[in-house]
PDB file of N, CA and C in Angstrom:
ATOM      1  N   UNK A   1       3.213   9.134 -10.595  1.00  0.00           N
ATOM      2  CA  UNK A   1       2.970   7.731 -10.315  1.00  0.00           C
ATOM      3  C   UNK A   1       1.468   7.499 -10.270  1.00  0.00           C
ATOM      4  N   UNK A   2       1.167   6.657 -10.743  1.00  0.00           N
ATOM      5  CA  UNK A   2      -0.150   5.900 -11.012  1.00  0.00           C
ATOM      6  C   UNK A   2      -0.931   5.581  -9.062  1.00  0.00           C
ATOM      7  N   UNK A   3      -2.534   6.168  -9.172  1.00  0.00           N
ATOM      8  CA  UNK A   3      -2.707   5.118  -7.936  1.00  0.00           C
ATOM      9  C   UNK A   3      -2.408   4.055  -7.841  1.00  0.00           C
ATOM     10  N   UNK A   4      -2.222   3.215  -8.991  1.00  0.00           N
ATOM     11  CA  UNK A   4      -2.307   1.431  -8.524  1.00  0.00           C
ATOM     12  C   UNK A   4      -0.973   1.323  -8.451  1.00  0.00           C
ATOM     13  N   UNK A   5       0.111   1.986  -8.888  1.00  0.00           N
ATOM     14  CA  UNK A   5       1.574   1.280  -8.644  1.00  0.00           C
ATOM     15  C   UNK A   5       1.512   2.556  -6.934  1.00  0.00           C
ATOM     16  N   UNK A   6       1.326   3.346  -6.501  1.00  0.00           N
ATOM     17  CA  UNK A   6       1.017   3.609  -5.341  1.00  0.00           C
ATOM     18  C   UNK A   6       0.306   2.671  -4.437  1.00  0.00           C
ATOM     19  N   UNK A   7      -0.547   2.294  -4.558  1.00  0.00           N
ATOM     20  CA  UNK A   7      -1.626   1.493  -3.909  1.00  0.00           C
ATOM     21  C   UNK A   7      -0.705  -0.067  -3.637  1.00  0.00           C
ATOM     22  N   UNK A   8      -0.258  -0.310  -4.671  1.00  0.00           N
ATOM     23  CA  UNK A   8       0.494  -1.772  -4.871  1.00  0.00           C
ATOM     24  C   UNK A   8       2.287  -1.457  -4.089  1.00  0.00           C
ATOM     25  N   UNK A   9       2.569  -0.688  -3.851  1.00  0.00           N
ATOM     26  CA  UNK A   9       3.676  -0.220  -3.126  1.00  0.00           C
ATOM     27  C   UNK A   9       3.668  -0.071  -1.456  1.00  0.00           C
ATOM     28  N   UNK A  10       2.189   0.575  -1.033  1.00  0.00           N
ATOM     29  CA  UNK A  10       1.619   0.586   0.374  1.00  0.00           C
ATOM     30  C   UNK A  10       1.811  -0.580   0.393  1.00  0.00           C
ATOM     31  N   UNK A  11       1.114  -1.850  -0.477  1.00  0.00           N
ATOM     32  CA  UNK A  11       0.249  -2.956  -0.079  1.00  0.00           C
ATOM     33  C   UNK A  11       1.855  -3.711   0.087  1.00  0.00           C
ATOM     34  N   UNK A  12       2.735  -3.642  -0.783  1.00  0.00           N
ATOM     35  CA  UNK A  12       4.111  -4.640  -0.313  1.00  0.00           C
ATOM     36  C   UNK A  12       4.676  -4.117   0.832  1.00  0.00           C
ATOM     37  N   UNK A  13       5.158  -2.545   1.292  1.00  0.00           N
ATOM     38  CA  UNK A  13       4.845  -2.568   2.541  1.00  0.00           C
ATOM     39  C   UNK A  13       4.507  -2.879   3.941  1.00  0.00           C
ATOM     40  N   UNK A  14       2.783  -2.520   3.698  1.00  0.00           N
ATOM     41  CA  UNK A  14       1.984  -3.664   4.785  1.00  0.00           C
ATOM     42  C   UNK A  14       2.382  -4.941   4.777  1.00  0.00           C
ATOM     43  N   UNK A  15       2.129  -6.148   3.704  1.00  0.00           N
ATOM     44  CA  UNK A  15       2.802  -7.350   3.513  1.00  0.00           C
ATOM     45  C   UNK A  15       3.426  -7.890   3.311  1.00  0.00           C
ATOM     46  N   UNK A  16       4.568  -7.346   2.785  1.00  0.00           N
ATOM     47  CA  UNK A  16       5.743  -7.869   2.759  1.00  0.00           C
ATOM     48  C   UNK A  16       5.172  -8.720   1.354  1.00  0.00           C
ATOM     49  N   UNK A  17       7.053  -9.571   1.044  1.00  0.00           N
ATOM     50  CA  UNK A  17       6.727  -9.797  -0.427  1.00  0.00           C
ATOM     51  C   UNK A  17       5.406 -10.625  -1.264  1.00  0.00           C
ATOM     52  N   UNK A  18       5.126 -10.664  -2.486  1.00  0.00           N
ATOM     53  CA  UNK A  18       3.746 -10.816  -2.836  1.00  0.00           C
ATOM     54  C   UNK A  18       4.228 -11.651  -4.060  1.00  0.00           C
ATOM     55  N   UNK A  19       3.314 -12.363  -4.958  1.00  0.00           N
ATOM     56  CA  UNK A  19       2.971 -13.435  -5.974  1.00  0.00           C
ATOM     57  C   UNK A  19       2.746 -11.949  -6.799  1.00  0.00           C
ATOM     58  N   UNK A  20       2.661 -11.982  -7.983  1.00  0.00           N
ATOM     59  CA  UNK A  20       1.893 -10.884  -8.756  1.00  0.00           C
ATOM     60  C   UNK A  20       0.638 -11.110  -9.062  1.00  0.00           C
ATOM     61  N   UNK A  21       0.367 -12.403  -8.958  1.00  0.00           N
ATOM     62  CA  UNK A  21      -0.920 -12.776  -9.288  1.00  0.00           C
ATOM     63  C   UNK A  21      -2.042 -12.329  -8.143  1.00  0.00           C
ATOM     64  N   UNK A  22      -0.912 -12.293  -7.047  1.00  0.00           N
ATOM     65  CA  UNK A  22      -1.707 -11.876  -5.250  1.00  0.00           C
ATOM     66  C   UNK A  22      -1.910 -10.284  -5.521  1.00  0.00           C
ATOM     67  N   UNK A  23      -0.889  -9.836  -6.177  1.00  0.00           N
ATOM     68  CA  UNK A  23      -0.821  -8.025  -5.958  1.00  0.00           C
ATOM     69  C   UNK A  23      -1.913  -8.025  -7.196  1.00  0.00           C
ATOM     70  N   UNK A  24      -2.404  -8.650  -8.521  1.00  0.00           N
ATOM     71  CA  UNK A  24      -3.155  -8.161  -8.814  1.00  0.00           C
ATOM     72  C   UNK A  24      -4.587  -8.101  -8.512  1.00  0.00           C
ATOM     73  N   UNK A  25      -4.782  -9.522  -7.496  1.00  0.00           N
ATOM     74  CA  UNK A  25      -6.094  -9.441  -6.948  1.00  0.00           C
ATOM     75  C   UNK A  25      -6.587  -8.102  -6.253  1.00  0.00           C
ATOM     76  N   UNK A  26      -5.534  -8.399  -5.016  1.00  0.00           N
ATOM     77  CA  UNK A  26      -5.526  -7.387  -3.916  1.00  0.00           C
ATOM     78  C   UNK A  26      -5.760  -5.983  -4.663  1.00  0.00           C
ATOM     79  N   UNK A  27      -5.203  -5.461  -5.911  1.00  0.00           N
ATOM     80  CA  UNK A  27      -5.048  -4.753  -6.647  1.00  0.00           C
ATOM     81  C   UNK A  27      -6.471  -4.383  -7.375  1.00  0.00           C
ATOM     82  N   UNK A  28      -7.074  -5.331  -7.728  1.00  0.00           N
ATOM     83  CA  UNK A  28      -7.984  -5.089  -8.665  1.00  0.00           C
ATOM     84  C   UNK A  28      -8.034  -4.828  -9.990  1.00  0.00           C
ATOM     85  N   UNK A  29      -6.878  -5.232 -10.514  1.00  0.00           N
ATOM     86  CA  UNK A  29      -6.120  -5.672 -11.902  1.00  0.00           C
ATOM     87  C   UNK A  29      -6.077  -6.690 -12.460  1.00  0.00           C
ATOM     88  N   UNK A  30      -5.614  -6.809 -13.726  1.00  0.00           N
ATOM     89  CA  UNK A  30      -5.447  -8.172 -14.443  1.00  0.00           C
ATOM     90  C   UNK A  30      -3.926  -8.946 -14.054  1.00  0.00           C
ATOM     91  N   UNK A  31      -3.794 -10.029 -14.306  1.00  0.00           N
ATOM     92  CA  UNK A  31      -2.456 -10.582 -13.971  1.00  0.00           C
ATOM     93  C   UNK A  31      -1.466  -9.478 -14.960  1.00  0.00           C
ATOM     94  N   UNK A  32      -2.121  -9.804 -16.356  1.00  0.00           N
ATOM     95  CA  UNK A  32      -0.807  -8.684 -17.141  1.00  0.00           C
ATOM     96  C   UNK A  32      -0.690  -7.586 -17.173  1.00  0.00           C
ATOM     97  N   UNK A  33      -1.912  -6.742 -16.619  1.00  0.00           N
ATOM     98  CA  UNK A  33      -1.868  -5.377 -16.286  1.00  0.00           C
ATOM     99  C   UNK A  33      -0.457  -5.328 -15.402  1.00  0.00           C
ATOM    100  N   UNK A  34      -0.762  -6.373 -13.974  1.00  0.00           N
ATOM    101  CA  UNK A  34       0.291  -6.375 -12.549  1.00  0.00           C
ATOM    102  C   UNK A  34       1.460  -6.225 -13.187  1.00  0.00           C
ATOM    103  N   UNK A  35       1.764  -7.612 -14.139  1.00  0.00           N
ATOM    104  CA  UNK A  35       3.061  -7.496 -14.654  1.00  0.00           C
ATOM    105  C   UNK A  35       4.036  -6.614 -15.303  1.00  0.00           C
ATOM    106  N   UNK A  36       3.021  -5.618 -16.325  1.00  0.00           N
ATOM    107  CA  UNK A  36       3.534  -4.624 -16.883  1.00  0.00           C
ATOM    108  C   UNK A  36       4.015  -3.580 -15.568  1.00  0.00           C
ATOM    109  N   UNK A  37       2.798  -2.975 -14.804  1.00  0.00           N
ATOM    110  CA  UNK A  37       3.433  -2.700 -13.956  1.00  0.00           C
ATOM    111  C   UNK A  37       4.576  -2.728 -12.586  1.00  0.00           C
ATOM    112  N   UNK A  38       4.503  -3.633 -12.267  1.00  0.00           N
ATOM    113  CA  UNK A  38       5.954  -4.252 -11.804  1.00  0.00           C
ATOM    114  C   UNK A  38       6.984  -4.035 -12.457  1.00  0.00           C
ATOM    115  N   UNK A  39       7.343  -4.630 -14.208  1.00  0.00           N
ATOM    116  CA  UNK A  39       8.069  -4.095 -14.738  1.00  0.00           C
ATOM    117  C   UNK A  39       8.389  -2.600 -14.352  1.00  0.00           C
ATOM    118  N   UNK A  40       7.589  -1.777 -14.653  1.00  0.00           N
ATOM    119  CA  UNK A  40       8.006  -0.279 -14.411  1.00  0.00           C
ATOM    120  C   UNK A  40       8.598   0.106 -13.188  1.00  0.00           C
ATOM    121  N   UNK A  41       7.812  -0.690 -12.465  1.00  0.00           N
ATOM    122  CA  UNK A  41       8.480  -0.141 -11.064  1.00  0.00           C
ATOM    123  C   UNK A  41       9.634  -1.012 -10.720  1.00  0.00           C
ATOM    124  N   UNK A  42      10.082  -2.049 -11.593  1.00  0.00           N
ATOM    125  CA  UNK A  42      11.154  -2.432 -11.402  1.00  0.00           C
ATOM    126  C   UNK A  42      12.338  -1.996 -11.594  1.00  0.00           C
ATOM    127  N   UNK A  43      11.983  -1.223 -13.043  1.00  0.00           N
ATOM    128  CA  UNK A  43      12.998  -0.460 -13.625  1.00  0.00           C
ATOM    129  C   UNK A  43      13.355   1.019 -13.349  1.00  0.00           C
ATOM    130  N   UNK A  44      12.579   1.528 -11.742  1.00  0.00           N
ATOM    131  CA  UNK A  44      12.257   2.736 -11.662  1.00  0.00           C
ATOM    132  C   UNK A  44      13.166   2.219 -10.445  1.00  0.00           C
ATOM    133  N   UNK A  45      12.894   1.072  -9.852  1.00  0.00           N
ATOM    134  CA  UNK A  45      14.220   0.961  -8.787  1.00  0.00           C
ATOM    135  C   UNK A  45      13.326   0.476  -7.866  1.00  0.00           C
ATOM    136  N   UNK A  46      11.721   0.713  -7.593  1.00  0.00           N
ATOM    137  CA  UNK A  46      10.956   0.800  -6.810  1.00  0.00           C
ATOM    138  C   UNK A  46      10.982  -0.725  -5.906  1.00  0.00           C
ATOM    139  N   UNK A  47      11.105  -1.667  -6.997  1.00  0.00           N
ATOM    140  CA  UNK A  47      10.574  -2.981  -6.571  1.00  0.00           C
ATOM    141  C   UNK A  47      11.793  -3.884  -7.100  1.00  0.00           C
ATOM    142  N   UNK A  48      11.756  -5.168  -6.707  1.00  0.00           N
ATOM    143  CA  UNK A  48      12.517  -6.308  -7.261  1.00  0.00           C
ATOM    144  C   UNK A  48      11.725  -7.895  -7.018  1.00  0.00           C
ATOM    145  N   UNK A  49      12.582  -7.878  -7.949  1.00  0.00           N
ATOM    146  CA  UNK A  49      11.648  -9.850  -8.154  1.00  0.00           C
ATOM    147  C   UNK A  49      12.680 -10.786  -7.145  1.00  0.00           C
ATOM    148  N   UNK A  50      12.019 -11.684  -6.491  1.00  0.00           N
ATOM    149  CA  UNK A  50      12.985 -12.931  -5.896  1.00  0.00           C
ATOM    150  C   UNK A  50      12.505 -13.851  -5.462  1.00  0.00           C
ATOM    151  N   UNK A  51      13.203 -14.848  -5.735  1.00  0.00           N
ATOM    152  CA  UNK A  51      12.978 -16.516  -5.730  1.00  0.00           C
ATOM    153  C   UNK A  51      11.585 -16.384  -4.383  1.00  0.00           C
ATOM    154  N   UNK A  52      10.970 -17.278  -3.949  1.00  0.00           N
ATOM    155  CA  UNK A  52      10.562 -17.508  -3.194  1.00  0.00           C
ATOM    156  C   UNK A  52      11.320 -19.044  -1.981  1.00  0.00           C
ATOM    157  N   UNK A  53      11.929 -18.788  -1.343  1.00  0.00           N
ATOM    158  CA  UNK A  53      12.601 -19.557  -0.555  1.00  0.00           C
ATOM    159  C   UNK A  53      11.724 -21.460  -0.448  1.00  0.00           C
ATOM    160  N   UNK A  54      10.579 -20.699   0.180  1.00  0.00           N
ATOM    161  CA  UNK A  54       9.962 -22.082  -0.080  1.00  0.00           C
ATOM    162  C   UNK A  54       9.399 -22.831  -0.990  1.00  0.00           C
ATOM    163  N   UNK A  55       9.859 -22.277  -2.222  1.00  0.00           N
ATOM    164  CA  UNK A  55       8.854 -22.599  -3.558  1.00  0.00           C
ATOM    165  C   UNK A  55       9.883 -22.154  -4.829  1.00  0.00           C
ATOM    166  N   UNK A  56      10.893 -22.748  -5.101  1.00  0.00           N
ATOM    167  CA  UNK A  56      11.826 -22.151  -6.009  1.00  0.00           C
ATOM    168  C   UNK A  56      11.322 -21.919  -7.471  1.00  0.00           C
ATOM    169  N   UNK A  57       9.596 -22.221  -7.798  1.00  0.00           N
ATOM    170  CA  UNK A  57       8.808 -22.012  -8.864  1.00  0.00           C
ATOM    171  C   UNK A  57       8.583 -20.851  -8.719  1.00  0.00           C
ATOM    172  N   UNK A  58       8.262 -19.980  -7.828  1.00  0.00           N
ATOM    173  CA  UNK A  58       7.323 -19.034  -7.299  1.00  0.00           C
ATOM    174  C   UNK A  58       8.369 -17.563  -7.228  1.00  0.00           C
ATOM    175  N   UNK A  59       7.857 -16.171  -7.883  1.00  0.00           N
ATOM    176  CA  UNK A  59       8.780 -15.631  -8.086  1.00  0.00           C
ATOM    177  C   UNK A  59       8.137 -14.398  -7.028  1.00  0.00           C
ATOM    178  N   UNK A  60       8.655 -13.565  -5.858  1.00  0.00           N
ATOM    179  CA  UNK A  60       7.949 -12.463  -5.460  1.00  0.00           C
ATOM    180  C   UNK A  60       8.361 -11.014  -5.664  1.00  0.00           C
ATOM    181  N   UNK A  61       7.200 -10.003  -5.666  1.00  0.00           N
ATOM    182  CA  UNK A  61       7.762  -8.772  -5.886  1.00  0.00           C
ATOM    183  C   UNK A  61       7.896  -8.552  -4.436  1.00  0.00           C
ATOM    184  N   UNK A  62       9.406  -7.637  -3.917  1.00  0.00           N
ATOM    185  CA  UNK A  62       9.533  -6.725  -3.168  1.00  0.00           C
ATOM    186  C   UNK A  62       9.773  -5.510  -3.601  1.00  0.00           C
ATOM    187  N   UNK A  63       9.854  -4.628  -2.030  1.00  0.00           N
ATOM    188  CA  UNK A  63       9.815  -3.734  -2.164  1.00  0.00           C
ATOM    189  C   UNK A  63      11.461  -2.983  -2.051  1.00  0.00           C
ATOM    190  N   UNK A  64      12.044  -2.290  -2.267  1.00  0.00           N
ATOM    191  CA  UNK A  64      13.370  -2.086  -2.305  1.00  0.00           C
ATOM    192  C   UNK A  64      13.455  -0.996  -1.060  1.00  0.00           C
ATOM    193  N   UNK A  65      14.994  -0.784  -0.695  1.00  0.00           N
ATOM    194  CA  UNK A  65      14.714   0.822  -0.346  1.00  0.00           C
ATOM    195  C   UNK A  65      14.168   1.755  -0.799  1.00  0.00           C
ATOM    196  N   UNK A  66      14.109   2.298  -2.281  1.00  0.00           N
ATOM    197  CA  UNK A  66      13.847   2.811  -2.473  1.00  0.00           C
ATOM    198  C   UNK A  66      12.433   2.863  -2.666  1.00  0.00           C
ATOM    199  N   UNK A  67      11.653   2.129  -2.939  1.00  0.00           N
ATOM    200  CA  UNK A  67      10.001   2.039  -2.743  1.00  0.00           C
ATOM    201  C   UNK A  67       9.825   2.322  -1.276  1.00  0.00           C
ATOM    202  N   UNK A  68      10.139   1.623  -0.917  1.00  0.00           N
ATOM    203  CA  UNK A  68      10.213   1.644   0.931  1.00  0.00           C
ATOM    204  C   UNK A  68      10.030   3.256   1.571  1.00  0.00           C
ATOM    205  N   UNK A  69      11.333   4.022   0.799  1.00  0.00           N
ATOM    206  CA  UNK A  69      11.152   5.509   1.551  1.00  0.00           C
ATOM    207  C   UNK A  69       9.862   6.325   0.451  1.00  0.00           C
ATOM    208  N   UNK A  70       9.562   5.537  -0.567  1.00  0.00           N
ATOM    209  CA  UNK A  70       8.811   6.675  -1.684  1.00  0.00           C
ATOM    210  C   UNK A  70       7.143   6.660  -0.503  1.00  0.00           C
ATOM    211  N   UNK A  71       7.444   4.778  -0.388  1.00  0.00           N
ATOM    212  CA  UNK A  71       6.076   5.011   0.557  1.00  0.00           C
ATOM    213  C   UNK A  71       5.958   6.340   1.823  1.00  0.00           C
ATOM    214  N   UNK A  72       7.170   5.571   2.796  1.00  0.00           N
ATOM    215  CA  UNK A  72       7.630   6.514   3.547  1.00  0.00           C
ATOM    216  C   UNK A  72       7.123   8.183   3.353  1.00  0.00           C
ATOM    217  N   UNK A  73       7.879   8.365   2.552  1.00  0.00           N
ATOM    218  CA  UNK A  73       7.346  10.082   2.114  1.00  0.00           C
ATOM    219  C   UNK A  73       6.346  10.472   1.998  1.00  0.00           C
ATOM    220  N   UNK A  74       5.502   9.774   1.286  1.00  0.00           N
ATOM    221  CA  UNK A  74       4.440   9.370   1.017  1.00  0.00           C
ATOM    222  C   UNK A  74       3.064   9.458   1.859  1.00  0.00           C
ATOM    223  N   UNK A  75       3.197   9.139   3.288  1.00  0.00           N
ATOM    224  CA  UNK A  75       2.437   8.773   4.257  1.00  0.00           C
ATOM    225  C   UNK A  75       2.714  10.123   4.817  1.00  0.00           C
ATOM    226  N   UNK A  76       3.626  10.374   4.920  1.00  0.00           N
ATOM    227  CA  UNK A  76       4.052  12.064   5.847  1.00  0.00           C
ATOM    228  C   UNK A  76       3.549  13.100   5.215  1.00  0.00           C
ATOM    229  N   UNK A  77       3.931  12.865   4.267  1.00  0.00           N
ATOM    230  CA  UNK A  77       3.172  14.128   3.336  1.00  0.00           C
ATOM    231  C   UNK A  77       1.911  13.798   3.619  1.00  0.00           C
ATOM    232  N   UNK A  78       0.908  13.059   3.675  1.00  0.00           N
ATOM    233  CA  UNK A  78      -0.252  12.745   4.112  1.00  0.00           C
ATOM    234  C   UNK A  78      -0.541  13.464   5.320  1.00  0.00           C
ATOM    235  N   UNK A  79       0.513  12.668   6.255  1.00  0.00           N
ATOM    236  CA  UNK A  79      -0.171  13.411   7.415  1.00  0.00           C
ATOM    237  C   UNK A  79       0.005  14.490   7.711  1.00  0.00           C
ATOM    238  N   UNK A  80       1.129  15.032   6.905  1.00  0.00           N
ATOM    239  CA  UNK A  80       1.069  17.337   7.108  1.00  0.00           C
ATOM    240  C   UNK A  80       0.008  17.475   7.009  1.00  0.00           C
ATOM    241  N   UNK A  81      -0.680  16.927   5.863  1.00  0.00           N
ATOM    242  CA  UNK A  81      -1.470  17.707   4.783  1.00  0.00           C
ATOM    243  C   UNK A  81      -2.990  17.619   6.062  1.00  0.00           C
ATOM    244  N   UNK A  82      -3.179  16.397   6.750  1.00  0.00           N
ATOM    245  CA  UNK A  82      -4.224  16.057   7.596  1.00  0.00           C
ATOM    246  C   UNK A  82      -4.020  17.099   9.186  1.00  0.00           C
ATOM    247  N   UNK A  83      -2.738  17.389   9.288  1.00  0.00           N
ATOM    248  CA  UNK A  83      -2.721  18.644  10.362  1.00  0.00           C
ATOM    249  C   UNK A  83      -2.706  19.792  10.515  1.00  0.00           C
ATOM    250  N   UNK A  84      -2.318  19.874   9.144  1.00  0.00           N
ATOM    251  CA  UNK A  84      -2.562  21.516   8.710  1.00  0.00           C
ATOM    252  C   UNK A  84      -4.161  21.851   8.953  1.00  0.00           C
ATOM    253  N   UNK A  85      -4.991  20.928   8.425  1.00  0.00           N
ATOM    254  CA  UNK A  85      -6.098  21.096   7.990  1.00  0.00           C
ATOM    255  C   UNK A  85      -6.954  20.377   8.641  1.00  0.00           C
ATOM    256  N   UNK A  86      -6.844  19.817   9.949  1.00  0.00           N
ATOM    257  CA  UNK A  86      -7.405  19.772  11.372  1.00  0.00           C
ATOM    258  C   UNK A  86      -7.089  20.651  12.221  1.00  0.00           C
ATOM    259  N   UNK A  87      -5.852  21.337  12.002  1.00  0.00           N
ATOM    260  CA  UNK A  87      -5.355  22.751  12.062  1.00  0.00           C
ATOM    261  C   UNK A  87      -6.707  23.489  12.721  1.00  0.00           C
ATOM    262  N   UNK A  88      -7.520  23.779  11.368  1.00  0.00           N
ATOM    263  CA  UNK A  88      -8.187  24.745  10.933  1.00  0.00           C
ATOM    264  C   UNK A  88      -9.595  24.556  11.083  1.00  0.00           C
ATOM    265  N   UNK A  89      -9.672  23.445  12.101  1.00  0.00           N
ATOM    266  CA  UNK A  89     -11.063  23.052  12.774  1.00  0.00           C
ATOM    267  C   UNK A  89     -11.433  23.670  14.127  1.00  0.00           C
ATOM    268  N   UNK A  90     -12.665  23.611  14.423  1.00  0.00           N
ATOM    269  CA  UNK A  90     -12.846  24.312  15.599  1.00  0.00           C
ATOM    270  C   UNK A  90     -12.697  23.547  16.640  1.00  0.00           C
ATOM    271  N   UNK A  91     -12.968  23.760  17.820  1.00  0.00           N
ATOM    272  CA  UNK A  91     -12.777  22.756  19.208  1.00  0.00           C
ATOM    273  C   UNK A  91     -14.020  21.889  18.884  1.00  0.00           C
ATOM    274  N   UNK A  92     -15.054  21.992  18.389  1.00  0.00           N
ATOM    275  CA  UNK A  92     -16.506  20.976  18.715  1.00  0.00           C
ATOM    276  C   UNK A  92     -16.257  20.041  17.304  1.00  0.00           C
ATOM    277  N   UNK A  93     -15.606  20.684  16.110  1.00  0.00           N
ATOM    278  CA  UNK A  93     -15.338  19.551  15.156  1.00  0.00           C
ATOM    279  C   UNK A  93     -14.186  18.781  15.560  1.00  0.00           C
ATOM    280  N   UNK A  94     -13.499  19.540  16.214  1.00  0.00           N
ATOM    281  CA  UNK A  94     -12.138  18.461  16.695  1.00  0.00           C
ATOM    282  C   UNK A  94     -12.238  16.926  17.937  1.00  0.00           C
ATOM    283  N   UNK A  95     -13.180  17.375  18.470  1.00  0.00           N
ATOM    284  CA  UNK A  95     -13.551  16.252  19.556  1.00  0.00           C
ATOM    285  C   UNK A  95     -14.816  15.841  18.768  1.00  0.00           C
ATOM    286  N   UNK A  96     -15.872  16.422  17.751  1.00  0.00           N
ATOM    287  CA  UNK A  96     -16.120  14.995  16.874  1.00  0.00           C
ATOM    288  C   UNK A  96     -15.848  13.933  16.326  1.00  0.00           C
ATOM    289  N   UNK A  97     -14.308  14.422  15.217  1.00  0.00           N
ATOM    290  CA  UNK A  97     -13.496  13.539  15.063  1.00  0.00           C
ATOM    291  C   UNK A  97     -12.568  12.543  16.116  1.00  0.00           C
ATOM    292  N   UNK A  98     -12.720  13.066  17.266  1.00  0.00           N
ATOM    293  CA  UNK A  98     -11.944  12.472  18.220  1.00  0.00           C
ATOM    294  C   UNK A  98     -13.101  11.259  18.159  1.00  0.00           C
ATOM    295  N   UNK A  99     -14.360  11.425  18.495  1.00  0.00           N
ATOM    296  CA  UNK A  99     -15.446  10.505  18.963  1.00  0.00           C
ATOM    297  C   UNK A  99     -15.401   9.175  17.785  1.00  0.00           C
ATOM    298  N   UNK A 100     -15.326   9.960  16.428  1.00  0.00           N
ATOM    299  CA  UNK A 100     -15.284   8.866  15.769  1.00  0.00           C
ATOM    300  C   UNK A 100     -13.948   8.399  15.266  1.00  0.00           C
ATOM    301  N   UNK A 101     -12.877   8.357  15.787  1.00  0.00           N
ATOM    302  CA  UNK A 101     -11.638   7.721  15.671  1.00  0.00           C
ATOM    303  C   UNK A 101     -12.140   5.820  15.913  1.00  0.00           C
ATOM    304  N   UNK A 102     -12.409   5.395  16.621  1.00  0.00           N
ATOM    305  CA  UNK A 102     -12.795   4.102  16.872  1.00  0.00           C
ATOM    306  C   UNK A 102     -13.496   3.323  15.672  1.00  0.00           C
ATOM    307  N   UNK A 103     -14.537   3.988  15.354  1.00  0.00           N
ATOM    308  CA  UNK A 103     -15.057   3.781  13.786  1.00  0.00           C
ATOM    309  C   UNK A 103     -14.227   3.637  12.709  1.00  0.00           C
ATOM    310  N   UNK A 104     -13.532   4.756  12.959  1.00  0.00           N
ATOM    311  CA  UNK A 104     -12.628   4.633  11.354  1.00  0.00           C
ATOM    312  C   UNK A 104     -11.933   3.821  11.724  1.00  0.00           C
ATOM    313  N   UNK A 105     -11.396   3.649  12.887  1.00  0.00           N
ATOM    314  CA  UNK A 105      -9.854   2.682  12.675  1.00  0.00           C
ATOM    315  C   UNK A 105     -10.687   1.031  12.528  1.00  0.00           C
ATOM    316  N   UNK A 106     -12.103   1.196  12.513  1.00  0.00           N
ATOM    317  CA  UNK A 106     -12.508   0.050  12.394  1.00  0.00           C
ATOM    318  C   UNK A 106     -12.485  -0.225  11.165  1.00  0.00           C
ATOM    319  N   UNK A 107     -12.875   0.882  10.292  1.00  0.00           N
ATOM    320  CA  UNK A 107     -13.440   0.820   8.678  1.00  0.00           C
ATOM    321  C   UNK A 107     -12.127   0.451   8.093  1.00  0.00           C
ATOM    322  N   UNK A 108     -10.905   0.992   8.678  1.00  0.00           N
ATOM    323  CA  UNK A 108      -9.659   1.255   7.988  1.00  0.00           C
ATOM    324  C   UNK A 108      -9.142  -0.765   8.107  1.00  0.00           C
ATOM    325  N   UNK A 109      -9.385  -0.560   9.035  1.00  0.00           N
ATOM    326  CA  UNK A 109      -8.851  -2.488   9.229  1.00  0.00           C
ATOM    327  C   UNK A 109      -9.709  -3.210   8.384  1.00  0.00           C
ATOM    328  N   UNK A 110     -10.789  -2.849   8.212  1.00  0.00           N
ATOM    329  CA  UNK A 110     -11.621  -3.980   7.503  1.00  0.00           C
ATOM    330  C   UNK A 110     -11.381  -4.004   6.185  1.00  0.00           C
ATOM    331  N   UNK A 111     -10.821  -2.335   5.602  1.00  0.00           N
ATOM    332  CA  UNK A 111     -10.903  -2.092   4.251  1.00  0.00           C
ATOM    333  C   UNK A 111      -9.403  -2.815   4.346  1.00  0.00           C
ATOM    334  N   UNK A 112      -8.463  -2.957   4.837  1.00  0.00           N
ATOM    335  CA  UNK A 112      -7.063  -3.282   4.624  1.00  0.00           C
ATOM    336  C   UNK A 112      -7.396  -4.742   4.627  1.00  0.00           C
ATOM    337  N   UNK A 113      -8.318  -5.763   5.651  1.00  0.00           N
ATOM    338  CA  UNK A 113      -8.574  -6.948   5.259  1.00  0.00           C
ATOM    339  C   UNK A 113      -8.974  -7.338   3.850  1.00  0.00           C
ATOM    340  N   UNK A 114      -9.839  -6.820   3.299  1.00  0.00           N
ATOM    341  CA  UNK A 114     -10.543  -6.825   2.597  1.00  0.00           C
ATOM    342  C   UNK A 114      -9.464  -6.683   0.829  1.00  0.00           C
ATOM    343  N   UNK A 115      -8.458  -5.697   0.921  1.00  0.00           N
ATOM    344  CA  UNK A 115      -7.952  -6.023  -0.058  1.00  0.00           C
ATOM    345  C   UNK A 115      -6.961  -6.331   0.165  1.00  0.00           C
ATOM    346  N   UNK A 116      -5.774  -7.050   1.306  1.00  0.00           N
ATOM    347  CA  UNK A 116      -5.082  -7.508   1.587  1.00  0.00           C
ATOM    348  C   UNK A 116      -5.437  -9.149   0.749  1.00  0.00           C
ATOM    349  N   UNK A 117      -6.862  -9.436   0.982  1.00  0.00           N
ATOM    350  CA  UNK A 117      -7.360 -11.227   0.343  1.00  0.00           C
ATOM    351  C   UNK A 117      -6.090 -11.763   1.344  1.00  0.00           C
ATOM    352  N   UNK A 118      -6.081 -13.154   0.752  1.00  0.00           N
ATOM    353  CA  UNK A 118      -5.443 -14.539   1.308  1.00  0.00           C
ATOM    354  C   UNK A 118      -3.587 -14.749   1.195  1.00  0.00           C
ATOM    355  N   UNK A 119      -3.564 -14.644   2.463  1.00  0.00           N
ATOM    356  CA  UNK A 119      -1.725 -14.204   2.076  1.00  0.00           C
ATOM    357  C   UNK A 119      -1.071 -15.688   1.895  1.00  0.00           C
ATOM    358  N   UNK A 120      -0.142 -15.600   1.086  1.00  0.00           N
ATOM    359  CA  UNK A 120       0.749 -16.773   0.820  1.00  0.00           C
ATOM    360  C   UNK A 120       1.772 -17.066   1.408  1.00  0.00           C
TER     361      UNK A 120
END
């Protein structure tokens, strides 16, 4: 799987359903790049298209179960991979990272603002 159909799978996730035109901003893609991809991940099971309730013009991608647990998996496998290998830190690097936990979770929110853009 591609970072951006990864990246665009977190991001429906976090936000719940999206415009494609929204996932390609947030994305950093073209509208028809988004589209092609959606397609794929539509047909992979990942995602699905649906009406938009308040806007019966407006079509959104979700995320399915099955995108849902790929994320799922996804994130865990992450975080083995981050304990194994804090694991293998000493006590004075481990309460460094402790010190700067506050920072990152700052950087991490801003970067999630930041390509989250203007929700619909």
């Amino acid at each position: 799987m591609s970072l951006t159909s990864a990246a665009t799978l977190a991001t429906l996730d976090r936000t719940g359903p999206r415009r494609i035109t929204d996932l390609a901003a947030v994305e950093g893609v073209t509208q028809p790049a988004m589209t092609a991809l959606v397609r794929v991940m539509e047909e992979s099971g990942l995602v699905e298209r649906r009406g938009d309730p308040s806007d019966k013009r407006v079509t959104l991608v979700c995320l399915t179960e099955a995108g849902a647990s790929y994320v799922r998996t996804r994130h865990q496998a992450g975080v083995h991979a981050y304990e194994r290998l804090i694991g293998e830190l000493s006590g004075d690097e481990i309460e460094a990272l402790m010190a700067a936990l506050p920072a990152l979770k700052h950087l991490a929110e801003l970067e999630s603002q930041d390509r989250e853009g203007p929700k619909r």
